[in-house]
Protein backbone atom coordinates (compact mmCIF):
# COMPACT_ATOMS: atom_id res chain seq x y z
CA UNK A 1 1.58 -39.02 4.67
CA UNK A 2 0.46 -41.97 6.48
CA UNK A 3 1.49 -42.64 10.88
CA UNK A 4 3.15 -45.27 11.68
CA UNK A 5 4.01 -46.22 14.91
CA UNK A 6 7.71 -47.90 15.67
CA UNK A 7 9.08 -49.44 18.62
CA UNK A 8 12.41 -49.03 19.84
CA UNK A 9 14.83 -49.14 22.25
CA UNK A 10 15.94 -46.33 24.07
CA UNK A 11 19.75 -47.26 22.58
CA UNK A 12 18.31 -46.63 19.15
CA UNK A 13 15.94 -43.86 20.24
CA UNK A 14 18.87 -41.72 21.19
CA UNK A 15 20.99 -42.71 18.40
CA UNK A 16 18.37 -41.36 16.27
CA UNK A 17 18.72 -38.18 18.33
CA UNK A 18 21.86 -37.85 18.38
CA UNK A 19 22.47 -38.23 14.70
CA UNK A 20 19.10 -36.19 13.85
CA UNK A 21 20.80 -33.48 15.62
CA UNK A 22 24.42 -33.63 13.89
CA UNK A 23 22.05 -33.49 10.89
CA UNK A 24 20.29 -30.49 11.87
CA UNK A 25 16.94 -32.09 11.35
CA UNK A 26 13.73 -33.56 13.06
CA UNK A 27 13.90 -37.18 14.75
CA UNK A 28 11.32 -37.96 12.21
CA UNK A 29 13.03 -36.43 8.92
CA UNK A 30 16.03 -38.49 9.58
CA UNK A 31 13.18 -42.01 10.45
CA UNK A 32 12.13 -40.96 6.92
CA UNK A 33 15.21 -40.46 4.99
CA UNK A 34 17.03 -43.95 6.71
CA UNK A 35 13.80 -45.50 5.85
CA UNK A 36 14.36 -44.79 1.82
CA UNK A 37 18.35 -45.36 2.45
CA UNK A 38 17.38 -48.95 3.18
CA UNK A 39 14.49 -49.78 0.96
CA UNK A 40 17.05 -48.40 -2.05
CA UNK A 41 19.70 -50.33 -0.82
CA UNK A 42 18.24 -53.41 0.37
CA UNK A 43 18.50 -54.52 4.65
CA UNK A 44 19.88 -57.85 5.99
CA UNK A 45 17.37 -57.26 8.45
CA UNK A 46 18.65 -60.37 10.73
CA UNK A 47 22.11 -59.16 10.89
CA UNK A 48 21.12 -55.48 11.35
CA UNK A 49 18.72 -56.44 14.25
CA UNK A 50 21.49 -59.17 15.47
CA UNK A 51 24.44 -56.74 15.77
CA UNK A 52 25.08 -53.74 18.68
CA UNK A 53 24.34 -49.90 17.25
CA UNK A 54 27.28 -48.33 15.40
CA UNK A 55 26.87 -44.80 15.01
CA UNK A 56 28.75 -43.35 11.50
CA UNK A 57 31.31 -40.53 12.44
CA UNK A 58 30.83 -37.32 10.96
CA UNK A 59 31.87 -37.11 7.76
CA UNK A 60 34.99 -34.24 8.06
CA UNK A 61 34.62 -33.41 4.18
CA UNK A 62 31.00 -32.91 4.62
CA UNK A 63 31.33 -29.12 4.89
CA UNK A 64 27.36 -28.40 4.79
CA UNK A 65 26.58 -28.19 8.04
């Protein structure tokens, strides 16, 4: 694997934290994984950097954790 450095705000940084930690992983497993999500799935990057953070609830059925 290759660094690469990212800069964000601290809303996002603790975001990330928060739902690294619901995940039961590291802040940079879940950078990785939402990385993937959104080269797979394609970004509107200007709406996504346009619009406030919205954390996803837990998912209730999701039963492994």
């Amino acid at each position: 694997m290759k660094k690469v450095g990212v800069l964000a705000t601290p809303e996002i940084i603790e975001a990330i934290d928060a739902s690294a930690a619901r995940s039961g992983v590291k802040q940079s497993q879940w950078m990785r994984a939402a990385i993937r999500k959104a080269l797979r799935e394609g970004v509107d990057v200007d709406y996504e950097l346009e619009t406030p953070i919205e954390v996803a609830a837990p998912d209730p059925s999701d039963t492994t954790s």
